[in-house]
Protein backbone atom coordinates (compact mmCIF):
# COMPACT_ATOMS: atom_id res chain seq x y z
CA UNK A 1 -4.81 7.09 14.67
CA UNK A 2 -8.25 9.02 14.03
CA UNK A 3 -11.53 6.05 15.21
CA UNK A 4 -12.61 5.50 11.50
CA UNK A 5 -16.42 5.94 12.92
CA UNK A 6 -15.81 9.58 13.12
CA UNK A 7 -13.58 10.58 10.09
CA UNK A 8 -16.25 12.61 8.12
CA UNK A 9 -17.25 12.54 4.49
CA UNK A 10 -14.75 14.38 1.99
CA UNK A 11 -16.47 17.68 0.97
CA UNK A 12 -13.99 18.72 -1.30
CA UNK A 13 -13.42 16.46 -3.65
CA UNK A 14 -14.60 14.67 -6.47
CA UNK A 15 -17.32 11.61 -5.38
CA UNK A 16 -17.92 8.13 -6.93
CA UNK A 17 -19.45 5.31 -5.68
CA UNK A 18 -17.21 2.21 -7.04
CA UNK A 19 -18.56 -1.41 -8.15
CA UNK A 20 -15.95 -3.66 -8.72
CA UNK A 21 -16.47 -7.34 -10.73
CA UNK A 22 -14.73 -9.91 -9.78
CA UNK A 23 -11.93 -11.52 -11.89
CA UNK A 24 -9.34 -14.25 -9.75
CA UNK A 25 -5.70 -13.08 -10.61
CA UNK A 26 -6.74 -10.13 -12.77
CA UNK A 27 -7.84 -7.87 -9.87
CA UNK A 28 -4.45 -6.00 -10.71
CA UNK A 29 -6.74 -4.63 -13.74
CA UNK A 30 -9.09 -3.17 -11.21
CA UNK A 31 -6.12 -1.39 -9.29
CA UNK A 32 -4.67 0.42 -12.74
CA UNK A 33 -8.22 1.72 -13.44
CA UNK A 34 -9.03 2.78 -9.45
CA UNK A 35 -5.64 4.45 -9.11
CA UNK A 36 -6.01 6.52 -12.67
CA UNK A 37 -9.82 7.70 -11.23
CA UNK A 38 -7.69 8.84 -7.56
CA UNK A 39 -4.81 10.55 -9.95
CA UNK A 40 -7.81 12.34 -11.47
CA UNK A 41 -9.28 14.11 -8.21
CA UNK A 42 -11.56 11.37 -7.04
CA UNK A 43 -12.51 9.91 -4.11
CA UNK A 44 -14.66 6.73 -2.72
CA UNK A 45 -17.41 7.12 -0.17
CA UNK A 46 -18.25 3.96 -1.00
CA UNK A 47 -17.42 0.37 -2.62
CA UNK A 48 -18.84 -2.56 -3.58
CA UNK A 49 -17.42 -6.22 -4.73
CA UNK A 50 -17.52 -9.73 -5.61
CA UNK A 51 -14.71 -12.26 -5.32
CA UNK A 52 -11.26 -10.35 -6.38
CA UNK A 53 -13.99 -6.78 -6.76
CA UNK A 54 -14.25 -7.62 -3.07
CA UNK A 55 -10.63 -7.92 -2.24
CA UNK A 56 -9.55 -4.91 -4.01
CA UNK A 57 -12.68 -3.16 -2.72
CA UNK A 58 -11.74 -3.69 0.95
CA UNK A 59 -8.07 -2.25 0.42
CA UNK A 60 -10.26 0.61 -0.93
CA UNK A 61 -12.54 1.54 1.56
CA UNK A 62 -9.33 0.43 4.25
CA UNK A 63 -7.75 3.63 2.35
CA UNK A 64 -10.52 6.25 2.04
CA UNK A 65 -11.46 5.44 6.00
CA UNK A 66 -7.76 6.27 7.29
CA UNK A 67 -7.31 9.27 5.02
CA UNK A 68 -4.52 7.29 2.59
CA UNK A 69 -3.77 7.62 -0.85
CA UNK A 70 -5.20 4.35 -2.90
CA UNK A 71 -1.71 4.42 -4.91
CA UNK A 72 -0.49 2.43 -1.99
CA UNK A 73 -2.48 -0.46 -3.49
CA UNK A 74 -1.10 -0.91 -6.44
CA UNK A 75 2.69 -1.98 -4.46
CA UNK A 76 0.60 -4.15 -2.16
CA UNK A 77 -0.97 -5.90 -5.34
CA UNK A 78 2.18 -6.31 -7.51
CA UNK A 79 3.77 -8.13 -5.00
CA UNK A 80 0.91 -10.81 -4.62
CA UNK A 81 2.20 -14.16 -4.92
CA UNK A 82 -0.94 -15.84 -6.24
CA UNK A 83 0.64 -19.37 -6.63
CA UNK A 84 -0.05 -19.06 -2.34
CA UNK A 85 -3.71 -18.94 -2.63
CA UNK A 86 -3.22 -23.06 -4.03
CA UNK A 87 -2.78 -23.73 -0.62
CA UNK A 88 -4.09 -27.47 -0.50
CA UNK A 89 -4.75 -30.14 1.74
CA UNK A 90 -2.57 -33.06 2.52
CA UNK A 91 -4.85 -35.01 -0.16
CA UNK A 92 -3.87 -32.28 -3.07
CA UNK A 93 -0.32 -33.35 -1.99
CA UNK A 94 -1.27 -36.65 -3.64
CA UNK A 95 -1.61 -35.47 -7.34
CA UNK A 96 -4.57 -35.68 -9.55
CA UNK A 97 -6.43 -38.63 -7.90
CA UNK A 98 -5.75 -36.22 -3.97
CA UNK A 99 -7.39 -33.67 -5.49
CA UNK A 100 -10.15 -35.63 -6.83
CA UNK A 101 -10.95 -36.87 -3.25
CA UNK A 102 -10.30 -33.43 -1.78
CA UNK A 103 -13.02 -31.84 -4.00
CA UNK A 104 -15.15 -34.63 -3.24
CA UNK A 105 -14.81 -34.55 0.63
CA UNK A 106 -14.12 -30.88 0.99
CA UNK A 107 -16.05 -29.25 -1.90
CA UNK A 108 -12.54 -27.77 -3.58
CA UNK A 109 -9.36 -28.17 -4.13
CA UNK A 110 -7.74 -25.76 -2.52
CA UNK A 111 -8.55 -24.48 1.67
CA UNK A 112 -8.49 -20.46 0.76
CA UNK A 113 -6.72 -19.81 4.39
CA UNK A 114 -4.26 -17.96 2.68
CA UNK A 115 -6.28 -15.34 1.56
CA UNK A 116 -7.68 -15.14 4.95
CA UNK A 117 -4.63 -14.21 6.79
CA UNK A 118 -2.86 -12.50 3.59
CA UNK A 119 -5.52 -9.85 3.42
CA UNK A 120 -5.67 -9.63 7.41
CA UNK A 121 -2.20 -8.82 7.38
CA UNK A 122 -2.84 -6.23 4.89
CA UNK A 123 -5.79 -4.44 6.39
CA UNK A 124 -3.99 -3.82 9.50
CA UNK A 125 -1.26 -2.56 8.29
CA UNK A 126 -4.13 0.06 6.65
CA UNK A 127 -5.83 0.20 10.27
CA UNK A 128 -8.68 -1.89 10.29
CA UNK A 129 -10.16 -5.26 10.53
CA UNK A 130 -13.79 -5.76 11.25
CA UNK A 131 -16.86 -3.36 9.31
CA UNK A 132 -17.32 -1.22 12.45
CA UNK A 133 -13.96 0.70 11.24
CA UNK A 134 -15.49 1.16 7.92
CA UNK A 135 -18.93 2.83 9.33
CA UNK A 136 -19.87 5.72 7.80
CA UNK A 137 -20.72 7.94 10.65
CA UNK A 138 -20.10 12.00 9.78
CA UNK A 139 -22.27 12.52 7.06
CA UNK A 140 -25.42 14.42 7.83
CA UNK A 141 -26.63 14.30 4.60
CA UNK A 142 -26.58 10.58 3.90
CA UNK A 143 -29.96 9.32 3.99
CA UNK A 144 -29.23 5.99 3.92
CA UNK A 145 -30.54 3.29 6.45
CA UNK A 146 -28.98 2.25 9.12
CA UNK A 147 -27.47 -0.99 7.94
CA UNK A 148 -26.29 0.50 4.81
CA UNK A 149 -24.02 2.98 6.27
CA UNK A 150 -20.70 1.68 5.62
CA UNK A 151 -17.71 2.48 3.22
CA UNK A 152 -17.34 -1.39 2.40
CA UNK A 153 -20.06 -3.72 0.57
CA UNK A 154 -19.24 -7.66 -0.38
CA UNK A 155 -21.18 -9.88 -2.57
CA UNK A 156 -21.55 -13.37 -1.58
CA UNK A 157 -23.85 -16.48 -2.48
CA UNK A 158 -25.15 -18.30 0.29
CA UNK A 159 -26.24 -21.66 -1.31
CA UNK A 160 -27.91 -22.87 1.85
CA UNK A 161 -30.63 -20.40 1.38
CA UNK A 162 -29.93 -20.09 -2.32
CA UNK A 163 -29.60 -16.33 -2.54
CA UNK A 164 -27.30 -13.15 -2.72
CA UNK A 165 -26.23 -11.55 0.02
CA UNK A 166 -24.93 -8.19 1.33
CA UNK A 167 -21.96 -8.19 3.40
CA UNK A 168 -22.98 -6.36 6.30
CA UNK A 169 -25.50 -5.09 4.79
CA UNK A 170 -27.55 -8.50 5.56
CA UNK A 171 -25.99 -9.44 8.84
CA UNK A 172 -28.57 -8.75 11.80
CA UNK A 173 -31.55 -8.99 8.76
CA UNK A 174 -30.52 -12.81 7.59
CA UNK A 175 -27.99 -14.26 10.39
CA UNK A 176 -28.88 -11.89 13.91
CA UNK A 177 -24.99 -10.98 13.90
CA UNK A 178 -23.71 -7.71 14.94
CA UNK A 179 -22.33 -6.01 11.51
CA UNK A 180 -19.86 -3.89 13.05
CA UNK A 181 -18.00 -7.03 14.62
CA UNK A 182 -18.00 -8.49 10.97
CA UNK A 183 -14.08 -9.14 10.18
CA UNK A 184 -13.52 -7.86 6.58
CA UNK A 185 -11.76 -10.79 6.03
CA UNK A 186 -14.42 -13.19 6.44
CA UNK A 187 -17.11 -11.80 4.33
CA UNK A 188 -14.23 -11.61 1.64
CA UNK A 189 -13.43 -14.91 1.93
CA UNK A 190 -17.00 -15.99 1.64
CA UNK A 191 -17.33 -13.92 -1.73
CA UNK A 192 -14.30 -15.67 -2.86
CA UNK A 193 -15.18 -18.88 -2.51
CA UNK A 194 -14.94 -20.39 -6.55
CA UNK A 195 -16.75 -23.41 -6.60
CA UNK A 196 -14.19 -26.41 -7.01
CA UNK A 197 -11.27 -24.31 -7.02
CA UNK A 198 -11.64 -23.15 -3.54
CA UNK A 199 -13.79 -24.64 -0.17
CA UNK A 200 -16.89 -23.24 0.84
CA UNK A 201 -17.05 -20.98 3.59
CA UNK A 202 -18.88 -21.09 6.47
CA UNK A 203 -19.79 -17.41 7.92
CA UNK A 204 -18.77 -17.46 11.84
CA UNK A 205 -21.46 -17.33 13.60
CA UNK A 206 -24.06 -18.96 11.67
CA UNK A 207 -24.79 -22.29 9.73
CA UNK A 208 -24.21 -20.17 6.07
CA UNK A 209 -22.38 -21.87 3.82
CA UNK A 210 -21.11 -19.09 0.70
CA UNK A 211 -19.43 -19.48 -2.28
CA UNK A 212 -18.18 -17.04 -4.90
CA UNK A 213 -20.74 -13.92 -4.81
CA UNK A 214 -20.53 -14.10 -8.91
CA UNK A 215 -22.21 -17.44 -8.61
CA UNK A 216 -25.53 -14.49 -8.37
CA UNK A 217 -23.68 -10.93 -9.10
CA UNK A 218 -20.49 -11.13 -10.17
CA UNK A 219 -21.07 -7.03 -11.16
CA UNK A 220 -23.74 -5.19 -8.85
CA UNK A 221 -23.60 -1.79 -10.61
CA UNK A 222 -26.79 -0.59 -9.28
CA UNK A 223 -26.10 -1.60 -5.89
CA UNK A 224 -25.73 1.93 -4.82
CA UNK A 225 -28.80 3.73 -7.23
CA UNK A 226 -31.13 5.74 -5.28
CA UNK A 227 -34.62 4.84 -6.06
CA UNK A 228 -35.71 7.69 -3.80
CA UNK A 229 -34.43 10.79 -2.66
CA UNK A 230 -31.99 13.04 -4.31
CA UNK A 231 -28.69 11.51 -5.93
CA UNK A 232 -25.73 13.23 -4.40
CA UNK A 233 -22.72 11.94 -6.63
CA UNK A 234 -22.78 8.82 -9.53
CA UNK A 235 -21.49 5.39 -9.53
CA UNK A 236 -18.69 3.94 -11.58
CA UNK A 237 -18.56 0.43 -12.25
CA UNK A 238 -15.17 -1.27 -12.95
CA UNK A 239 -15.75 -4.30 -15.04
CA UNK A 240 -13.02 -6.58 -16.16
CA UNK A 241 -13.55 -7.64 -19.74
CA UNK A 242 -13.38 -5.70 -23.01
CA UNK A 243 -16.70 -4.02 -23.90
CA UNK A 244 -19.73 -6.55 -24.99
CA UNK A 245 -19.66 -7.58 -28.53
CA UNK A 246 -22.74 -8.47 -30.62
CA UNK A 247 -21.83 -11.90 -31.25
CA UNK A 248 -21.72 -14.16 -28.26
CA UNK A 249 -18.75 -16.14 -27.60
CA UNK A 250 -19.50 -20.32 -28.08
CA UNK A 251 -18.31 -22.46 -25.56
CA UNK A 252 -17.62 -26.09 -26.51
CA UNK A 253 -20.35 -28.63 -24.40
CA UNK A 254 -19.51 -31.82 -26.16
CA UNK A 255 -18.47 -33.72 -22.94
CA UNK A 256 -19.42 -33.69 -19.49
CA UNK A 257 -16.28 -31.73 -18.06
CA UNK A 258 -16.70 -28.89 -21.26
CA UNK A 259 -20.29 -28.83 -20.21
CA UNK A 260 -19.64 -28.32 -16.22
CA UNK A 261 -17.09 -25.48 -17.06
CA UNK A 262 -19.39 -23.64 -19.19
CA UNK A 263 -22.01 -23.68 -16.75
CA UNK A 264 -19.48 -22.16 -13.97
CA UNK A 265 -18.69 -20.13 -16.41
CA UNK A 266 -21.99 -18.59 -17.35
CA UNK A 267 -23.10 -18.54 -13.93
CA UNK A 268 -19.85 -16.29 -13.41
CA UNK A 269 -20.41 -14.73 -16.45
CA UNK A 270 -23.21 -13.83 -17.80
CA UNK A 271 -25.70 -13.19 -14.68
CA UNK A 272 -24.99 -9.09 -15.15
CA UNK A 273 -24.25 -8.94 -18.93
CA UNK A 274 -27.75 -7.98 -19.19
CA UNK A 275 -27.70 -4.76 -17.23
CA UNK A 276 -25.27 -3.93 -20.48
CA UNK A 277 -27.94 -3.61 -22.58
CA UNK A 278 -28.47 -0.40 -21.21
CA UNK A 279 -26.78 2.32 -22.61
CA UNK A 280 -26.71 4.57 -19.03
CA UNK A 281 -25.27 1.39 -17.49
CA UNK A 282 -22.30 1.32 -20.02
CA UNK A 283 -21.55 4.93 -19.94
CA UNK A 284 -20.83 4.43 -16.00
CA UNK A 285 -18.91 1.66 -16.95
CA UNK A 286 -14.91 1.18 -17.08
CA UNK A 287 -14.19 -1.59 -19.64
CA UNK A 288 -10.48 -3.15 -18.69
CA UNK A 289 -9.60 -5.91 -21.10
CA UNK A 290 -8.24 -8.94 -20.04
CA UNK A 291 -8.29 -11.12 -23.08
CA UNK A 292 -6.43 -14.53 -22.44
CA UNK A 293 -6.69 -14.47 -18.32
CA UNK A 294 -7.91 -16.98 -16.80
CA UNK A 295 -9.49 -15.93 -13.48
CA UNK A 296 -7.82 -18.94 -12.07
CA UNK A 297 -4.12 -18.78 -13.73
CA UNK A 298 -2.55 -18.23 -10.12
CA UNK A 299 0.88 -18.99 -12.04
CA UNK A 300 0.78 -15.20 -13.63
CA UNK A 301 3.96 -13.85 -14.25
CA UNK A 302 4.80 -9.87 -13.18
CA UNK A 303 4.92 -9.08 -16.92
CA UNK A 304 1.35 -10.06 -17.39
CA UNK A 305 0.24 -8.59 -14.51
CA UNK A 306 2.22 -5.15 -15.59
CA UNK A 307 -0.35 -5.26 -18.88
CA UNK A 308 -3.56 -6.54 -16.73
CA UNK A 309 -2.63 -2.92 -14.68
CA UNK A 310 -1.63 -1.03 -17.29
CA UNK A 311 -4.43 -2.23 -19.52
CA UNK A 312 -6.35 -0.78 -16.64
CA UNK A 313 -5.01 2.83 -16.41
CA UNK A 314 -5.99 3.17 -19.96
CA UNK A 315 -9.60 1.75 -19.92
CA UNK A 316 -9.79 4.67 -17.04
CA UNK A 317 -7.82 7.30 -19.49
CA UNK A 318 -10.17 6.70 -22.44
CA UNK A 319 -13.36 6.22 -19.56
CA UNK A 320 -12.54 9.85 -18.37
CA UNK A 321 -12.48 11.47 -21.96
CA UNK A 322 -16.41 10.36 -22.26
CA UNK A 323 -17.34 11.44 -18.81
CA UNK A 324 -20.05 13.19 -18.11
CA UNK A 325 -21.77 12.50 -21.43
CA UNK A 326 -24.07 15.08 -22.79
CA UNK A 327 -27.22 13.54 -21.11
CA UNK A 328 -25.76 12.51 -17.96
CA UNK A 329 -28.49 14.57 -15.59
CA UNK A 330 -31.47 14.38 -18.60
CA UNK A 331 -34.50 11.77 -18.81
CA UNK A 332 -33.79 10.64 -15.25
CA UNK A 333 -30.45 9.34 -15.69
CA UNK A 334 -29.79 10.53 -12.24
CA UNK A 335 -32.00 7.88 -11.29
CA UNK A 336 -28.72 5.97 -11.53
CA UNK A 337 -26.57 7.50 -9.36
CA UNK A 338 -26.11 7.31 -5.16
């Protein structure tokens, strides 16, 4: 098996950069539109995530670095049995008023270890585990710094300094922690981490504690724009909701438990909607709806998941007929590309 710090860039096919939002249990939706954009003729250099974005994004990059084709994914993510990732504490086991206490004394109701050794499981089967195996090193032409020279960025909130960070990206910068010994798995988990559904998570080898990266930027889709140099391919941003509508949608705030889920829920939300506003931002953008999942419905069925994916393969079908659009490389639009 090739050492994923010398398998160069691809040089003959065609390039994206991919930003993936997060979305719980409707990650599936991200697979169906990633998949249709491989079936296509492209290929990944490089992806970014939050939460579920981040889980599917790892399997990604996993991919791309040992030469495999992404379709593998979409067996690996069918056969999720999300009603594991409730894995709760002996308090949960005690009904409503256990998992009262448990979210009290351990910030959420459910410990997200699961996850952690589901998706470990996973990315050795693919052949790699920490961010080292996901360095980009064979590409001459890269330009990037240092610390941003990997196939695999994760978007996490660390509330004890209150800001956004990027997984490795940030890890000698903000923690003086060697980014290449980074497991995957734990910067996932740390973007994962919904606030009272699952525990916080505290990065080895600091004092960090992270929750859900969507808490900040739940969709980073100009992560990867170049604000200098030239732009060598574009970025596509995989968002899972139907396009934007002029009307906003009203949530109900009349007691304190409708007003404490709306404000998760615009936190979540709403940070990124703005960057929507922009018409080159939408154009890059892959709309999969998901109307009537709940991010946190870990009791999906396989039939809904079958439309979540398929509902994905044709946001990416009907994407592709629009792309490039007429303007793409006029009035600096390349200024949004990697």
């Amino acid at each position: 098996m090739a050492d994923a710090r010398t398998v160069p860039e691809m040089s003959d096919q065609k390039k994206v950069d991919l930003v993936l939002e997060g979305g719980g249990v409707k990650g599936i939706g991200l697979v169906g539109a990633i998949t249709t954009l491989a079936s296509d003729g492209y290929t990944f250099p490089r992806v970014a995530g939050t939460s579920a974005g981040a889980i599917v994004g790892a399997l990604v990059a996993a991919c791309i670095s040992r030469g495999k084709d992404v379709a593998v994914l979409t067996d690996i993510m069918k056969k999720v049995n999300y009603t594991k990732f409730e894995d709760k504490t002996p308090l949960d086991h005690l009904g409503v008023l256990g998992e009262g206490a448990e979210l009290l004394l351990g910030r959420g109701i459910y410990k997200g270890d699961y996850l952690l050794s589901w998706l470990a499981d996973q990315l050795e089967q693919l052949g790699v585990t920490t961010f080292g195996d996901l360095r980009i090193a064979d590409d001459p032409g890269t330009g990037l710094p240092e610390n941003e020279r990997y196939r695999l960025v994760v978007m996490t909130s660390d509330v004890t300094s209150g800001e956004l960070v990027r997984l490795p990206w940030d890890c000698a910068g903000h923690y003086h922690i060697d980014p290449d010994a980074l497991l995957i798995v734990d910067a996932v988990r740390a973007s994962m981490s919904i606030p009272f559904f699952f525990q916080p998570y505290v990065l080895p080898g600091t004092k960090a504690t992270f929750v859900d990266g969507g808490m900040l930027s739940n969709f980073p889709v100009e992560i990867f724009d170049r604000q200098v140099g030239e732009p060598r391919w574009p970025t596509f941003g995989v968002k899972l909701s139907a396009r934007p509508q002029p009307a906003a949608t009203m949530r109900p705030t009349s007691t304190t438990l409708q007003l404490a889920i709306a404000c998760l829920e615009t936190l979540l939300d709403e940070h990124d909607d703005y960057h929507l506003d922009d018409d080159h931002t939408t154009e890059r953008t892959i709309f999969v709806d998901t109307t009537g999942v709940s991010a946190t419905n870990f009791g999906i069925d396989s039939a809904t998941q079958d439309r979540l994916f398929t509902n994905g393969q044709q946001a990416a079908q009907a994407f592709l007929k629009t792309w490039p659009p007429p303007d793409f490389t006029a009035e600096g639009k390349w200024l949004r590309t990697s």
